[in-house]
N, C-alpha and C. Protein backbone atom coordinates (compact mmCIF):
# COMPACT_ATOMS: atom_id res chain seq x y z
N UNK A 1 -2.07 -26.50 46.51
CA UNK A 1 -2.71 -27.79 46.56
C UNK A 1 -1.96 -28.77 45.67
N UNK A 2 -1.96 -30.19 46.32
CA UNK A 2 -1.35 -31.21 45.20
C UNK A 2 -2.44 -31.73 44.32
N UNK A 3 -1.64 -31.89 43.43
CA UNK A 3 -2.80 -33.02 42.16
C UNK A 3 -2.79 -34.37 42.71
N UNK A 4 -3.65 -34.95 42.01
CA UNK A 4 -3.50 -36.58 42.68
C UNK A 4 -2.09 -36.91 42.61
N UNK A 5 -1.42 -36.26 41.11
CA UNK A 5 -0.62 -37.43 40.99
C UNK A 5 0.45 -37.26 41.39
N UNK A 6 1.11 -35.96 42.07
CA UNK A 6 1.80 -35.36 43.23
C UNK A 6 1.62 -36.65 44.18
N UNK A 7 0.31 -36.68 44.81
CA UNK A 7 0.50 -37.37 46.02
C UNK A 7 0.70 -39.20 45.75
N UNK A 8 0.32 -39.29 44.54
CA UNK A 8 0.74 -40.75 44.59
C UNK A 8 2.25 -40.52 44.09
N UNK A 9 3.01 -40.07 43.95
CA UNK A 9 4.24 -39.89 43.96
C UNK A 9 4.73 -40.23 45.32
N UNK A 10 4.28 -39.26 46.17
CA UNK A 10 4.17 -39.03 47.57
C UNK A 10 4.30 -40.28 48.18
N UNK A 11 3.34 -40.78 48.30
CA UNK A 11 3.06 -42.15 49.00
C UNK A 11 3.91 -43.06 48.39
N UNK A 12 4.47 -43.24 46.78
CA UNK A 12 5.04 -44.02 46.67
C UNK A 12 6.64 -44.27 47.41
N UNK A 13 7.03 -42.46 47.29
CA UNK A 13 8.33 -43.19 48.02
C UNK A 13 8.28 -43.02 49.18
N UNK A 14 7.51 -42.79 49.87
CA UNK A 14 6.85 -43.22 51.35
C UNK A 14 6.94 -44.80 51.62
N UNK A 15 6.37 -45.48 50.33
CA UNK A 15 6.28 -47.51 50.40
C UNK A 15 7.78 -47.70 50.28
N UNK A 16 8.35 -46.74 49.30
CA UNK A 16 9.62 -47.75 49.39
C UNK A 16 10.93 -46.91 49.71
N UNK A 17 10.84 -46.20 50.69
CA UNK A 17 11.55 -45.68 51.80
C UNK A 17 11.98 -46.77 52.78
N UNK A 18 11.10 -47.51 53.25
CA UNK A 18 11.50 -48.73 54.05
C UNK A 18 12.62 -49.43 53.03
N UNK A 19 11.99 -49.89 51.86
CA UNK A 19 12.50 -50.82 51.67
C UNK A 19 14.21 -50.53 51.38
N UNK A 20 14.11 -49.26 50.69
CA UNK A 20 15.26 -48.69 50.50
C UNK A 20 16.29 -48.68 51.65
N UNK A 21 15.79 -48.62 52.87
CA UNK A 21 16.81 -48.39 53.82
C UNK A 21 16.63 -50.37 54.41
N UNK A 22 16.18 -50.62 53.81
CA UNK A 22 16.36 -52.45 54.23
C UNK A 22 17.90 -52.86 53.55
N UNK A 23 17.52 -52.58 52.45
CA UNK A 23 18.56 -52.71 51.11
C UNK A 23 19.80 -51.92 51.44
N UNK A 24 20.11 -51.45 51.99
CA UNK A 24 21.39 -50.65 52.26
C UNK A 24 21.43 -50.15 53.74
N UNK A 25 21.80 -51.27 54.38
CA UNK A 25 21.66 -51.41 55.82
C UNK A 25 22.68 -50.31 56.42
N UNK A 26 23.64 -49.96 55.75
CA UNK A 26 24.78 -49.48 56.59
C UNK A 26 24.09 -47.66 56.26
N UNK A 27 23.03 -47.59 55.98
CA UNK A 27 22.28 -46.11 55.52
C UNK A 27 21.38 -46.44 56.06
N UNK A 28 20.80 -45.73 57.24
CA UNK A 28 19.34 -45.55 57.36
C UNK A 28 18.90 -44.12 56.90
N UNK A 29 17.75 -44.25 56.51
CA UNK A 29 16.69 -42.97 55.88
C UNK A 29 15.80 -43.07 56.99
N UNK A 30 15.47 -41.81 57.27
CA UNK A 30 14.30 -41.48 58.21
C UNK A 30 13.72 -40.66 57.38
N UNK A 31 12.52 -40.35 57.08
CA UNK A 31 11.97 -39.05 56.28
C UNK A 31 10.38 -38.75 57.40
N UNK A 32 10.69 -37.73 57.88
CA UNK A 32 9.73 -37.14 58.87
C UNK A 32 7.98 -36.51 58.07
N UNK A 33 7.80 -36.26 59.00
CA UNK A 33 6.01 -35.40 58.42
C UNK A 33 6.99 -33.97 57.96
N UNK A 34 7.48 -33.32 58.29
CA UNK A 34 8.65 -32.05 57.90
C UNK A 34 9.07 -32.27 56.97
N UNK A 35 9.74 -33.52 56.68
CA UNK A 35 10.49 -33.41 55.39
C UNK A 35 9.27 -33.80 54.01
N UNK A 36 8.25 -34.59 54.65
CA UNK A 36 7.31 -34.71 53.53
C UNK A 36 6.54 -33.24 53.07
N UNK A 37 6.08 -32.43 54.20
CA UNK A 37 5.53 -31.33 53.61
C UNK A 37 6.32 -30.29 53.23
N UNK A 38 7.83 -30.81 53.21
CA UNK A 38 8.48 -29.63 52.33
C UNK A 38 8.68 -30.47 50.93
N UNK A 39 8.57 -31.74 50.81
CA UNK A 39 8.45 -32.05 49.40
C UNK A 39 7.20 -31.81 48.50
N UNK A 40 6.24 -31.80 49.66
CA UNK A 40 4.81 -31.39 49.20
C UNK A 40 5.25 -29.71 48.64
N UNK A 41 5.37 -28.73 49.57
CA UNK A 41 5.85 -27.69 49.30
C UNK A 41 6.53 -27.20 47.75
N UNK A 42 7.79 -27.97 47.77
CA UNK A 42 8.55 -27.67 46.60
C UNK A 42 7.91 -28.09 45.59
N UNK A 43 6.98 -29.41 45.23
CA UNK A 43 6.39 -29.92 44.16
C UNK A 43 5.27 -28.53 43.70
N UNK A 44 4.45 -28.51 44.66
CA UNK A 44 3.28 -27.27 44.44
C UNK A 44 4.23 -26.02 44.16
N UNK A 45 5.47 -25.57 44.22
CA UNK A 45 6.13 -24.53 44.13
C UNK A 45 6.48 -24.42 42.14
N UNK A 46 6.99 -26.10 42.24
CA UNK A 46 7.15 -26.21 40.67
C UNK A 46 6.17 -25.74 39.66
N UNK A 47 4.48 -25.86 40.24
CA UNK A 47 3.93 -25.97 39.51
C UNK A 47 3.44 -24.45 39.34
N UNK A 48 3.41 -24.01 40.16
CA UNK A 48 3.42 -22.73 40.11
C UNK A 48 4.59 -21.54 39.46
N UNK A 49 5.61 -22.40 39.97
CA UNK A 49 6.63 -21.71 38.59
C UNK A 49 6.73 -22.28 37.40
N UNK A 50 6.00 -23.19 36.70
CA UNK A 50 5.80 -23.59 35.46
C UNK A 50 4.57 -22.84 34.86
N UNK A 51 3.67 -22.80 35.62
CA UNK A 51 2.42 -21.76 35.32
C UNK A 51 2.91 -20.28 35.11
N UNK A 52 4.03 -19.73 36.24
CA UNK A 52 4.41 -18.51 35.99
C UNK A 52 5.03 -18.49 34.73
N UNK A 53 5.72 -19.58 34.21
CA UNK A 53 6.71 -19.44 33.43
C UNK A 53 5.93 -19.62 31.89
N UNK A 54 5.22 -20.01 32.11
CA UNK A 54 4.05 -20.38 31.05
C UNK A 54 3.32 -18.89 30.47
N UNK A 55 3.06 -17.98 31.71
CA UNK A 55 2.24 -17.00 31.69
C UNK A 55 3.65 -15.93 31.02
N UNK A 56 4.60 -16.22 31.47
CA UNK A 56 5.81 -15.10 31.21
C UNK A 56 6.13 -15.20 29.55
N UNK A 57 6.05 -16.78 29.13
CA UNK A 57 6.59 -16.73 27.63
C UNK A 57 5.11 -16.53 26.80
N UNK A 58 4.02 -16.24 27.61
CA UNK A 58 2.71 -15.91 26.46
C UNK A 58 3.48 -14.32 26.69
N UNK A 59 3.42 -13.60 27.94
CA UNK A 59 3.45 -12.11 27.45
C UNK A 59 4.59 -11.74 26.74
N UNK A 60 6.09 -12.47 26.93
CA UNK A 60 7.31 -12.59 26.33
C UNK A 60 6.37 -12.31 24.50
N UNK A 61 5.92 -13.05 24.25
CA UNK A 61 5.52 -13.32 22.95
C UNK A 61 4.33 -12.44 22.00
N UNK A 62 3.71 -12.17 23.12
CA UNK A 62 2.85 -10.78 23.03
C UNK A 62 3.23 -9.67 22.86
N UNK A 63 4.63 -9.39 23.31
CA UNK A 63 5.32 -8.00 23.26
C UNK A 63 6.14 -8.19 22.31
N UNK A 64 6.34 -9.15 21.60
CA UNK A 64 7.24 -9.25 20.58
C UNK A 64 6.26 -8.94 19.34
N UNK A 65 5.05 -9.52 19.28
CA UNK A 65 3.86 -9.56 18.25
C UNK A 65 3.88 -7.67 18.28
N UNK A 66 3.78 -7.26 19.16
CA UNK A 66 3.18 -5.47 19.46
C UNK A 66 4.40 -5.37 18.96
N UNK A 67 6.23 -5.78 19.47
CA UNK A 67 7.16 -4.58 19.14
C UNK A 67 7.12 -4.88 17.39
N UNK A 68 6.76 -6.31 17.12
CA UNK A 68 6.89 -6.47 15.55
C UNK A 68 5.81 -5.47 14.75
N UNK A 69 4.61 -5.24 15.01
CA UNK A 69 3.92 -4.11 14.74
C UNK A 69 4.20 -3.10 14.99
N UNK A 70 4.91 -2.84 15.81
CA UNK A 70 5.50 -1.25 15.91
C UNK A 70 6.31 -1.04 14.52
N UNK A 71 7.23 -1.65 14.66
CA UNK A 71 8.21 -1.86 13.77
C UNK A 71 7.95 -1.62 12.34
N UNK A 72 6.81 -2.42 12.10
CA UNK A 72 6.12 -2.60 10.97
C UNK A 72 5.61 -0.62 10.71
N UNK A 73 4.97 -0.73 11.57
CA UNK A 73 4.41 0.90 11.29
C UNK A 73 5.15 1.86 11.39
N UNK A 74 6.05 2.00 12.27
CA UNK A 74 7.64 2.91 12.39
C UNK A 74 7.72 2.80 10.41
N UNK A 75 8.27 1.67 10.46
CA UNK A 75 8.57 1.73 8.72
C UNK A 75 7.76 2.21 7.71
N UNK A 76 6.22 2.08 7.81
CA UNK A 76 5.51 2.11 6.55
C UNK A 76 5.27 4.10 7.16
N UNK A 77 5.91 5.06 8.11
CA UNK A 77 5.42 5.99 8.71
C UNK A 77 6.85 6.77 7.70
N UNK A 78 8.17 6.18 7.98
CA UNK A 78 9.24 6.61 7.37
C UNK A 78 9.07 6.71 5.86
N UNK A 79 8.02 5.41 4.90
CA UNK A 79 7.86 5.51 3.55
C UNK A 79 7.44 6.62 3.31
N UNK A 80 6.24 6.57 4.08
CA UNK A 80 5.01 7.66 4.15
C UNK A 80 5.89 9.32 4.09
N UNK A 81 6.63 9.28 4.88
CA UNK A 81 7.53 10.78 5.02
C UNK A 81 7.81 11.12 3.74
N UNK A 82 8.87 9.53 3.34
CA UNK A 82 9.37 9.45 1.92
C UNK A 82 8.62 10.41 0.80
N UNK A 83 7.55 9.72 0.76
CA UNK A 83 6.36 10.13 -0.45
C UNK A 83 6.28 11.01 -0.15
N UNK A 84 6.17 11.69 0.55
CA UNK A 84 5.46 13.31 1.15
C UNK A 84 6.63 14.17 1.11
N UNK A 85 7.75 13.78 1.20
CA UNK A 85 9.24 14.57 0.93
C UNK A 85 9.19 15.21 -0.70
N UNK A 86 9.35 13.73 -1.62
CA UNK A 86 9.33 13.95 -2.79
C UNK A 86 7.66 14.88 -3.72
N UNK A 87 6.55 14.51 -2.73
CA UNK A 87 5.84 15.38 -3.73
C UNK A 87 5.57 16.79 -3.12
N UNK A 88 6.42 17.48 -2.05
CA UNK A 88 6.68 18.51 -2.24
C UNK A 88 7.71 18.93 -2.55
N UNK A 89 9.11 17.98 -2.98
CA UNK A 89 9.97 18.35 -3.72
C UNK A 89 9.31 18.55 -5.33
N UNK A 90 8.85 18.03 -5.95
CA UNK A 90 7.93 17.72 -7.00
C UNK A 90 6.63 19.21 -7.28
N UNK A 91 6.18 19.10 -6.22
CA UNK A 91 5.32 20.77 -5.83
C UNK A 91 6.22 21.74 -6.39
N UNK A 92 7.66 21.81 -5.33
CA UNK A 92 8.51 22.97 -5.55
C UNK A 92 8.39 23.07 -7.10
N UNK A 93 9.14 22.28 -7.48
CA UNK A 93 9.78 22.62 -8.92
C UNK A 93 8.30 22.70 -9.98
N UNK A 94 7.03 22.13 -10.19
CA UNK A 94 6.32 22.54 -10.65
C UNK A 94 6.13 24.24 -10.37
N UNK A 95 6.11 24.64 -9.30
CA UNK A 95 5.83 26.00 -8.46
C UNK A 95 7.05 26.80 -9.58
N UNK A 96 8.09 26.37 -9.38
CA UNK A 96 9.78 27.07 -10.65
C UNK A 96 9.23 26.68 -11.62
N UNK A 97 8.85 25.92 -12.20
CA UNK A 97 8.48 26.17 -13.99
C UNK A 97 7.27 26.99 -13.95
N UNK A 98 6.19 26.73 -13.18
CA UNK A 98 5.38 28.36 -13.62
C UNK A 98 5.84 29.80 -13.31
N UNK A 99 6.21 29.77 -12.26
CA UNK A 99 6.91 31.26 -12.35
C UNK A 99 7.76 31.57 -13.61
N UNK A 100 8.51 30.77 -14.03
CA UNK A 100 9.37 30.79 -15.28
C UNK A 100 8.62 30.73 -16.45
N UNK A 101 7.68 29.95 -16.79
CA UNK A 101 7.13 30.04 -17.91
C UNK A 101 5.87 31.69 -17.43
N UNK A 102 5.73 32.42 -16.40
CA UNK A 102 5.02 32.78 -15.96
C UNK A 102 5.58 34.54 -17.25
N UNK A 103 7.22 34.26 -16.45
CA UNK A 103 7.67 35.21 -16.82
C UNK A 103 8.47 35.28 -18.13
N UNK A 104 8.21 33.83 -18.54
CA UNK A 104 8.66 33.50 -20.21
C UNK A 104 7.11 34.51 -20.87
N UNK A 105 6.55 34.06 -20.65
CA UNK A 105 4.58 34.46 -21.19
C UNK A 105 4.62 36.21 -21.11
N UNK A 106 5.36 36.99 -19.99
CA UNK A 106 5.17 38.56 -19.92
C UNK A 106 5.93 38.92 -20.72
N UNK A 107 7.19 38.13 -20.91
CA UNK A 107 7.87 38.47 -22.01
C UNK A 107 7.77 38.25 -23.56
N UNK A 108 6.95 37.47 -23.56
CA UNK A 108 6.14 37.33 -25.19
C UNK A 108 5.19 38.01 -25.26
N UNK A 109 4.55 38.72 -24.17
CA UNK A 109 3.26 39.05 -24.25
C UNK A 109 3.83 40.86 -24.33
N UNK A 110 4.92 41.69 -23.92
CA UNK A 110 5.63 42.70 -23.75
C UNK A 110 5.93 42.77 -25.45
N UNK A 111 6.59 41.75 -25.95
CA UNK A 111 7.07 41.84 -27.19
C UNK A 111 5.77 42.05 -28.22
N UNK A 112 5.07 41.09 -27.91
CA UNK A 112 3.33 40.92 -29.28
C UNK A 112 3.27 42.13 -29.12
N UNK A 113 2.88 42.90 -27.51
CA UNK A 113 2.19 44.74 -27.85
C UNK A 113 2.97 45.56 -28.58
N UNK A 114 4.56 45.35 -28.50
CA UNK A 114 5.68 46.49 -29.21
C UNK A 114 5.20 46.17 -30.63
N UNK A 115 5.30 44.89 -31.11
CA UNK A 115 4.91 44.59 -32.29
C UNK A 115 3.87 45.11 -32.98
N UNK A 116 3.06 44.97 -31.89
CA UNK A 116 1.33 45.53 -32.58
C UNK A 116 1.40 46.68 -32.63
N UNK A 117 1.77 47.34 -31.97
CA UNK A 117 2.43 48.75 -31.93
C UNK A 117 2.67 49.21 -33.09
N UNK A 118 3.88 49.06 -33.39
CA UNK A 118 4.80 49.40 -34.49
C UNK A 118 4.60 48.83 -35.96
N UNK A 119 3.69 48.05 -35.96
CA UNK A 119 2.78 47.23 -37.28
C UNK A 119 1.53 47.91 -37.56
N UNK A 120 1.16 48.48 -36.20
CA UNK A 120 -0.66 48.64 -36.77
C UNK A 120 -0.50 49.77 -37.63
N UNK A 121 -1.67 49.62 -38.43
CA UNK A 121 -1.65 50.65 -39.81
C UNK A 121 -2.27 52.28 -39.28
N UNK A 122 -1.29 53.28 -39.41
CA UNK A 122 -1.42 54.46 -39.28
C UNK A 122 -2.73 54.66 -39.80
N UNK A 123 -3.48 55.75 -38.95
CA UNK A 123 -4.73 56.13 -40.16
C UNK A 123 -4.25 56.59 -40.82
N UNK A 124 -4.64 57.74 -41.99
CA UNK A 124 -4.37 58.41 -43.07
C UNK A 124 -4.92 59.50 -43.32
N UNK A 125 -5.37 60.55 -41.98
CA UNK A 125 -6.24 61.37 -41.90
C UNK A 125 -5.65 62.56 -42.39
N UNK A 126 -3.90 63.00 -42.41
CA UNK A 126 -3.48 63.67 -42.66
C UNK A 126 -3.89 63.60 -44.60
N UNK A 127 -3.31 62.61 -45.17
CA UNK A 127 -3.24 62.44 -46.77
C UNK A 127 -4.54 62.30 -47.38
N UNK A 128 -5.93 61.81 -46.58
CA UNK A 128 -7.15 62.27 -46.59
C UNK A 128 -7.36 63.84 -46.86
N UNK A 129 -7.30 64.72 -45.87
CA UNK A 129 -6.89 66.11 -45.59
C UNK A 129 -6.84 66.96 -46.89
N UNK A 130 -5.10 66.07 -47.06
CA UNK A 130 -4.86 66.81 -47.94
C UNK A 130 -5.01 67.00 -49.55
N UNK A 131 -5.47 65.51 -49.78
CA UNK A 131 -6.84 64.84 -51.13
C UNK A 131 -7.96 66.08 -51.15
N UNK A 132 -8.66 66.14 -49.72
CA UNK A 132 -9.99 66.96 -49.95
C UNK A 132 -9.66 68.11 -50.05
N UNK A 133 -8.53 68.73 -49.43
CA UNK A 133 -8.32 70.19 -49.98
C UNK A 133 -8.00 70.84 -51.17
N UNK A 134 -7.16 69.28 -51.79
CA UNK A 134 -6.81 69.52 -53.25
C UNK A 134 -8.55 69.37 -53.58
N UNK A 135 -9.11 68.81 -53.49
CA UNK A 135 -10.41 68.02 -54.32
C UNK A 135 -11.12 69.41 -54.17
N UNK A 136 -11.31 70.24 -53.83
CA UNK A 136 -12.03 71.13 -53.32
C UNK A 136 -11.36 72.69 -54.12
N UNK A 137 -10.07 72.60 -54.19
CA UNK A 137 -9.34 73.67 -54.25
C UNK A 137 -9.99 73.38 -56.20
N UNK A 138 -9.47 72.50 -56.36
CA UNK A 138 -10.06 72.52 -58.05
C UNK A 138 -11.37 72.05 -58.30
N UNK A 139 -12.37 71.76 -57.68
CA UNK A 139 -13.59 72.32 -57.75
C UNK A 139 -13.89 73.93 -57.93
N UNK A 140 -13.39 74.13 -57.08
CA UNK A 140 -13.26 75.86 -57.20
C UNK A 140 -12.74 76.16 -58.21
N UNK A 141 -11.83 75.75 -58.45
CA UNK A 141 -10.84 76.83 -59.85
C UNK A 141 -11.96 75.98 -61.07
N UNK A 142 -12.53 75.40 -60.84
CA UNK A 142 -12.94 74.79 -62.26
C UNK A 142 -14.87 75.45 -61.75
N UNK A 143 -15.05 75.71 -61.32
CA UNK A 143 -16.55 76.52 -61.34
C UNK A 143 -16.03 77.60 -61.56
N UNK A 144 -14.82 78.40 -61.50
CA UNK A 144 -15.10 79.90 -61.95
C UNK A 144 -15.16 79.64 -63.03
């Protein structure tokens, strides 16, 4: 369909079609009902490819908004890896200092028992023993 102002376009050089071919006698213009409804035609064609073209640079621009959010999240997904790389690199090596201090600790703890071992105070049951047998032996010799 035309807009009004399509058709007063229309009609205008319809008025001065005559005059035009008055003015330049050695040119006549004829413009038929055919040639008007293919100008009708092409005008309504424009407008419809300006509408298409209208509709093409909103989605053009829409997919740029989505690929720019992709983008955006692609990246903050790669940080994200980042962080998660390093705190199980970070895990690991906490994980190596306890085993190490695990087996620093059996080895202090191996050494304290040898120690305690070899420190703790003997009883004295033998030199006891042999006190009461003396203690006893001259009890005796001293009651006969």
């Amino acid at each position: 369909m035309s807009t009004p102002k399509e058709i007063i376009v229309v009609l205008l050089v319809l008025l001065c079609l005559p005059f035009t071919a008055l003015a330049q006698s050695d040119v006549s213009l004829e413009v038929s009902v055919k040639d008007l409804k293919e100008i009708d035609l092409r005008l309504q064609e424009r407008d419809i490819l300006k509408s298409l073209n209208s509709e093409k640079d909103k989605t053009i621009s829409e997919l740029e908004k989505s690929l720019a959010l992709a983008q955006k999240e692609l990246e903050l997904e790669r940080r994200e890896n980042e962080i998660n790389q390093r705190i199980i690199a970070v895990k690991d090596m906490e994980i190596t200092a306890l085993n190490r201090n695990f087996d620093q600790m059996k080895e202090i703890a191996d050494r304290a028992i040898k120690l305690a071992e070899t420190s703790k105070p003997q009883s004295n049951w033998q030199l006891y023993g042999i006190l009461g047998l003396a203690a006893f032996a001259i009890g005796a010799l001293i009651a006969q």
